[in-house]
C-alpha atoms as a PDB file:
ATOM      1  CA  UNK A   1     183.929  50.289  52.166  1.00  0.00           C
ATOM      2  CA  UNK A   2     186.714  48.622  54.480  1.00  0.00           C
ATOM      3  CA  UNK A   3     189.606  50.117  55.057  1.00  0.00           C
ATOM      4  CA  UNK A   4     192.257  49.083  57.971  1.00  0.00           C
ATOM      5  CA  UNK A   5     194.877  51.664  60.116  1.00  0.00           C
ATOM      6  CA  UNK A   6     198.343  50.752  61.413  1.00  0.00           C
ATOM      7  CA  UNK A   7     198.847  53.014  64.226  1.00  0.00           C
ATOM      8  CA  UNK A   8     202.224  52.626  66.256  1.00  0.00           C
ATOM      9  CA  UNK A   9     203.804  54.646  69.020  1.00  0.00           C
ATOM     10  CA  UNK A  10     206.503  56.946  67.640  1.00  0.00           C
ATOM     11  CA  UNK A  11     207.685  57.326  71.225  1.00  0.00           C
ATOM     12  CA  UNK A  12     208.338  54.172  72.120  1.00  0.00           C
ATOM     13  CA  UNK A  13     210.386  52.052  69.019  1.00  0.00           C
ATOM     14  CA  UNK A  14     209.487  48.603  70.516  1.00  0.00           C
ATOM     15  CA  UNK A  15     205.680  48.353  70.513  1.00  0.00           C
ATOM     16  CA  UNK A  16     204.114  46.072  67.370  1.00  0.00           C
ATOM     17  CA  UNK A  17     201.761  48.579  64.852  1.00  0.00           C
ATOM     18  CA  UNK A  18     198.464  47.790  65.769  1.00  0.00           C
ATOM     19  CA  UNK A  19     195.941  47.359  63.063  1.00  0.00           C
ATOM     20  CA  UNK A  20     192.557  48.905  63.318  1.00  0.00           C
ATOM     21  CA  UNK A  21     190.063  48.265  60.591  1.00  0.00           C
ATOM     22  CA  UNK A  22     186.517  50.062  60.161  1.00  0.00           C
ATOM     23  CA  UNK A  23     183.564  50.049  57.639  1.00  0.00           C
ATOM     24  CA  UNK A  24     183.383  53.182  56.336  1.00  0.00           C
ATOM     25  CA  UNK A  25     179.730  53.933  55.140  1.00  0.00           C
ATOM     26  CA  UNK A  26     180.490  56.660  51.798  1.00  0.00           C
ATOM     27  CA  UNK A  27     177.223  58.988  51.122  1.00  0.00           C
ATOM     28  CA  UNK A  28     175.675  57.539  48.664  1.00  0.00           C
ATOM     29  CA  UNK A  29     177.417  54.334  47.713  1.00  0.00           C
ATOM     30  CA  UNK A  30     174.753  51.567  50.441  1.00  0.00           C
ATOM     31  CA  UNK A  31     171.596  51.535  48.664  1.00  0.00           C
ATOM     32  CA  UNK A  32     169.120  49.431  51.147  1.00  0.00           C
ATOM     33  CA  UNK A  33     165.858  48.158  49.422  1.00  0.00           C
ATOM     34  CA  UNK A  34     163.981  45.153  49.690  1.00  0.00           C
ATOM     35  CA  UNK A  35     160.634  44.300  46.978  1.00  0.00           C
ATOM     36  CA  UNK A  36     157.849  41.748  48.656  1.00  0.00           C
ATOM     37  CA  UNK A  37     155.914  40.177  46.154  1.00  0.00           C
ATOM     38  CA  UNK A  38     153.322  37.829  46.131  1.00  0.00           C
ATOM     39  CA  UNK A  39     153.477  33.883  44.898  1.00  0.00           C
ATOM     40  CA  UNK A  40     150.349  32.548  45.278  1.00  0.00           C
ATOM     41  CA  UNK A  41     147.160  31.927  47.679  1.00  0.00           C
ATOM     42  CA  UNK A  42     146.988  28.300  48.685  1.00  0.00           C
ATOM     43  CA  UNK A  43     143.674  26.614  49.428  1.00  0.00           C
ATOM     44  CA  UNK A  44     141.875  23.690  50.560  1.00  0.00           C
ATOM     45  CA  UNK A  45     138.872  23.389  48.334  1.00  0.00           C
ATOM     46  CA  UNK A  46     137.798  27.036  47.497  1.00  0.00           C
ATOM     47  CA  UNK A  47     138.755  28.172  50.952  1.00  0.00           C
ATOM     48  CA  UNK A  48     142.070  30.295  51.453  1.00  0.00           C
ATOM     49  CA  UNK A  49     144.486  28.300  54.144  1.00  0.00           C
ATOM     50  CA  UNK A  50     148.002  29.912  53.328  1.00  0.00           C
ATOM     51  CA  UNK A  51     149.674  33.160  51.215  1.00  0.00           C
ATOM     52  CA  UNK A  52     152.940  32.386  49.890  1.00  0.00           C
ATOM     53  CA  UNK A  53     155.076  35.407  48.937  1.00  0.00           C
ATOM     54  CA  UNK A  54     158.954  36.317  48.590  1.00  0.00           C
ATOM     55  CA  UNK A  55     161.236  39.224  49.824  1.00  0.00           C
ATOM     56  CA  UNK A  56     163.730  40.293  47.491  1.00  0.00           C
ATOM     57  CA  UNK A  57     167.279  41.963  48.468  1.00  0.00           C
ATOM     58  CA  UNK A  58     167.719  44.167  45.579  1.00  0.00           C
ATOM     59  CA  UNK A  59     170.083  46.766  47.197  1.00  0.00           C
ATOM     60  CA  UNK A  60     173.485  46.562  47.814  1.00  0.00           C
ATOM     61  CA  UNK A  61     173.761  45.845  51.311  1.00  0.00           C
ATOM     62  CA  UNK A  62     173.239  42.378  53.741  1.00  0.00           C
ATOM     63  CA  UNK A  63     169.553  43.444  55.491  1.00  0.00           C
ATOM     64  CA  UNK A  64     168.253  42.144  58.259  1.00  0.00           C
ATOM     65  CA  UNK A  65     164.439  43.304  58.265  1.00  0.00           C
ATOM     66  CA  UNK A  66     161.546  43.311  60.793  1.00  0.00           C
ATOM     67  CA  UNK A  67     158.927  41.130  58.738  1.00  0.00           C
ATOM     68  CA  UNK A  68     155.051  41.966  60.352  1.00  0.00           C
ATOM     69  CA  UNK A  69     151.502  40.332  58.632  1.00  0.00           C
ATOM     70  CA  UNK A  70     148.442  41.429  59.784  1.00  0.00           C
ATOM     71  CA  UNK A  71     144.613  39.979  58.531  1.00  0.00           C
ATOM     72  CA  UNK A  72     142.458  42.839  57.612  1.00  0.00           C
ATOM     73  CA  UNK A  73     138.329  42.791  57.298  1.00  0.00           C
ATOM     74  CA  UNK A  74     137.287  44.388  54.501  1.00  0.00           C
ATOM     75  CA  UNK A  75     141.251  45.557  54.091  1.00  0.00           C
ATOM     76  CA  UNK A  76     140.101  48.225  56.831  1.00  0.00           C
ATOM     77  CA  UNK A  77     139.846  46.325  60.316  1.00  0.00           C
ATOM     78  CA  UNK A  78     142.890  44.708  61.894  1.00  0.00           C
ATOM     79  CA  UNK A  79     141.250  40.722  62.758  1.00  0.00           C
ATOM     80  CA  UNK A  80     144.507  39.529  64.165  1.00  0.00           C
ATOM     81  CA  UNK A  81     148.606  39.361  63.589  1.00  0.00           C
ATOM     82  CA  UNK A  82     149.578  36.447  62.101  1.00  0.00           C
ATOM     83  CA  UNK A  83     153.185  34.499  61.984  1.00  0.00           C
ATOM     84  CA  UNK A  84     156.466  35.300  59.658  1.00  0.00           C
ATOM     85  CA  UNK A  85     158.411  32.322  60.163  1.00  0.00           C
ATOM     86  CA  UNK A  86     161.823  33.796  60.489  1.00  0.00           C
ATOM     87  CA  UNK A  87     164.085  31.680  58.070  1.00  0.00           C
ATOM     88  CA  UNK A  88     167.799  31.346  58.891  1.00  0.00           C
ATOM     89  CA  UNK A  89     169.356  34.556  60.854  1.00  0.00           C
ATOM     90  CA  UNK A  90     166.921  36.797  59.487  1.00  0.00           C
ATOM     91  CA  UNK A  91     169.080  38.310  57.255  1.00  0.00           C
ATOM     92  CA  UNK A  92     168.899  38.889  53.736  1.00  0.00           C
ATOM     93  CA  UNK A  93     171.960  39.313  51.408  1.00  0.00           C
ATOM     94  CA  UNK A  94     172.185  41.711  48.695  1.00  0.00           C
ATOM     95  CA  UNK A  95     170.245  39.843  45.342  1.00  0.00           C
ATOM     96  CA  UNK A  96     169.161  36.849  46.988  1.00  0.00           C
ATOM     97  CA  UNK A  97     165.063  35.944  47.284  1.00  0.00           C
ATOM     98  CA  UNK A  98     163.645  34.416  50.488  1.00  0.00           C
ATOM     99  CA  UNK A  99     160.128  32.624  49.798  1.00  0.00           C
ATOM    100  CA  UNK A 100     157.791  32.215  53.211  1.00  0.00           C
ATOM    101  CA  UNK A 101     154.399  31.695  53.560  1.00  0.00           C
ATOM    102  CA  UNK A 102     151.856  33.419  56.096  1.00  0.00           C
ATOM    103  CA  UNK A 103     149.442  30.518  57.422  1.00  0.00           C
ATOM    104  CA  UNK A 104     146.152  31.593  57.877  1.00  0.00           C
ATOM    105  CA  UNK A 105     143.377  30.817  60.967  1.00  0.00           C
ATOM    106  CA  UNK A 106     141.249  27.787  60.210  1.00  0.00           C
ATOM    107  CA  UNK A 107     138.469  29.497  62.152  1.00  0.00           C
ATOM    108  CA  UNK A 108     137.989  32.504  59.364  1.00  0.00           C
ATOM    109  CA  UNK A 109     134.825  33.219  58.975  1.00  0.00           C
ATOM    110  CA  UNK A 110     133.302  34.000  56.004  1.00  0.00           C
ATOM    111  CA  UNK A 111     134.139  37.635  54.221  1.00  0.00           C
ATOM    112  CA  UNK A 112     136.778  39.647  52.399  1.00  0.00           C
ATOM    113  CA  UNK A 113     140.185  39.962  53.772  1.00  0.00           C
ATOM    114  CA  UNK A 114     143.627  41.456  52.849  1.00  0.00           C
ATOM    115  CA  UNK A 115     146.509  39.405  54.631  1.00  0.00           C
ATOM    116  CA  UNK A 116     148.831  42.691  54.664  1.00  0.00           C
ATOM    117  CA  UNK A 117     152.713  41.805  55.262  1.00  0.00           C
ATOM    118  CA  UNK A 118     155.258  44.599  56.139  1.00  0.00           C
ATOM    119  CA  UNK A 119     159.178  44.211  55.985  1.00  0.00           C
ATOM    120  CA  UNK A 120     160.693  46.789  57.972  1.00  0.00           C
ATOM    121  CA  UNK A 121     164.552  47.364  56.247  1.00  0.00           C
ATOM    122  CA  UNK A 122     165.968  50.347  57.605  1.00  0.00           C
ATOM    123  CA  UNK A 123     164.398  53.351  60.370  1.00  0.00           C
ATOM    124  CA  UNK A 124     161.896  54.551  57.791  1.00  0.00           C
ATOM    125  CA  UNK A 125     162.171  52.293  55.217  1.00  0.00           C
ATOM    126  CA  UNK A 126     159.144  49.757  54.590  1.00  0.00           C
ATOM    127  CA  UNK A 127     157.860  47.114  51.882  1.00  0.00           C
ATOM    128  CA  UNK A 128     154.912  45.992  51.629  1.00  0.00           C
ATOM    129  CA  UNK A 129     152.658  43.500  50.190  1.00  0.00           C
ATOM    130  CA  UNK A 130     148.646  43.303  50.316  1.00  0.00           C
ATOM    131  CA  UNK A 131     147.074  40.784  49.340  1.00  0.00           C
ATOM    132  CA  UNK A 132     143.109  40.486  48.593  1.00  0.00           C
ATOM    133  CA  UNK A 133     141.265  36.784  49.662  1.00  0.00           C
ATOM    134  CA  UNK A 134     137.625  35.678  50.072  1.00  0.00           C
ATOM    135  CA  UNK A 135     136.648  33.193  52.338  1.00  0.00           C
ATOM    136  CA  UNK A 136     133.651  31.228  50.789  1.00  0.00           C
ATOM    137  CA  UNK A 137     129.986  30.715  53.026  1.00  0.00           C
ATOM    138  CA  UNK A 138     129.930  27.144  53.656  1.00  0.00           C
ATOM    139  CA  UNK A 139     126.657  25.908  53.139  1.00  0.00           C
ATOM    140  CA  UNK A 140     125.091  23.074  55.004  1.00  0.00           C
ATOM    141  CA  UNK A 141     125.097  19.586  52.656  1.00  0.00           C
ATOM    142  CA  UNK A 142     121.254  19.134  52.189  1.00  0.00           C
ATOM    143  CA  UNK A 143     120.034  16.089  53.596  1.00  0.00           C
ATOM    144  CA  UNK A 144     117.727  13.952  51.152  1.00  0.00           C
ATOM    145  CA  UNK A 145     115.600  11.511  52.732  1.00  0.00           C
ATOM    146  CA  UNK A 146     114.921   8.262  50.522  1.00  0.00           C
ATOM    147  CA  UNK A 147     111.447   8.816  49.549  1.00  0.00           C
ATOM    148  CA  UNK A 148     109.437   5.890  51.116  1.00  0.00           C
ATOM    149  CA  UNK A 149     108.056   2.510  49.294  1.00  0.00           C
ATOM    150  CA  UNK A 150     104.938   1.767  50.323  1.00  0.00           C
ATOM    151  CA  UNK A 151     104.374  -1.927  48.956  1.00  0.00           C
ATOM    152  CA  UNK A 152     100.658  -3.616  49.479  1.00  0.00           C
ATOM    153  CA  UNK A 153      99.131  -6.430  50.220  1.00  0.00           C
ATOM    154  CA  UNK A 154      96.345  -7.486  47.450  1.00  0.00           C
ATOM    155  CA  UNK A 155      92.948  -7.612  49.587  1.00  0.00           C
ATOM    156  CA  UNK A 156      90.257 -10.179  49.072  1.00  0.00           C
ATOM    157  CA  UNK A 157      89.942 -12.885  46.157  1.00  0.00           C
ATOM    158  CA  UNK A 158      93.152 -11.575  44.086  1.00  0.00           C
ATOM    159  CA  UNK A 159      94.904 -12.149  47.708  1.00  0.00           C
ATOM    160  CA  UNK A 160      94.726 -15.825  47.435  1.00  0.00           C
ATOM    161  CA  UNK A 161      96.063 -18.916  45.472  1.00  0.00           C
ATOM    162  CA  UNK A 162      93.967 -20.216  42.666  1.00  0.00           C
END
């Protein structure tokens, strides 16, 4: 809530009122929440390459979160931190919906991961999103040789001209 002050000196008639305004935070009234979900796993072929999610304002009040993603073995073993691109200022107004997308390493091997991503909105206050992919084995194209032609020659009389 804004609210504004005009303060003058009651000793001395001349000075101008000076106006001082605030934002007065009421108990109660800022409700700060932000909801992550997920939009889909992009791929190349069968094998994950991207996870696309969005981050939702639904409080009351402009946010400017901490946004973290982390790849996870088996959803248990930290592999690596990967980018949030940070879109605009950071911020997030109240109602609006930010999409991003977490790109993920090329050189994953094969397994199950959880690409886990965190928005930090307030001192204690966390959303988060996890997000379960499989990374196919590759296997090796099998090589076929052509089988061979073996053509012969007619030996003896039949080899001849008549």
């Amino acid at each position: 809530m804004w609210f504004g002050l005009a303060i003058t000196n009651s000793l001395n008639e001349h000075t101008l009122a000076e106006t001082i305004l605030s934002d007065v935070e009421v108990s109660g009234t800022l409700i700060p929440d932000i909801k992550v979900r997920a939009s889909r796993v992009e791929a190349v072929g069968k094998k994950p390459v991207a996870v696309s999610f969005e981050a939702e304002n639904t409080g009351n009040q402009a946010l400017r979160p901490v946004a973290t993603a982390a790849l996870l073995a088996d959803g248990i073993q930290s592999v690596g931190a990967l980018q949030i691109p940070v879109l605009g200022d950071g911020g997030i107004l109240p109602g609006a919906v930010l999409p991003n997308t977490v790109v993920l390493p090329p050189t994953l091997r094969p397994g199950k991961y959880v690409v886990e991503v965190s928005y930090q909105y307030t001192a204690t206050d966390f959303a988060r999103l996890r997000v379960p992919i499989t990374v196919p084995s590759e296997r090796p194209a099998k090589l076929v040789k052509p089988a061979a032609k073996t053509v012969r020659k007619p030996v003896g009389k039949r080899a001849g001209v008549r």
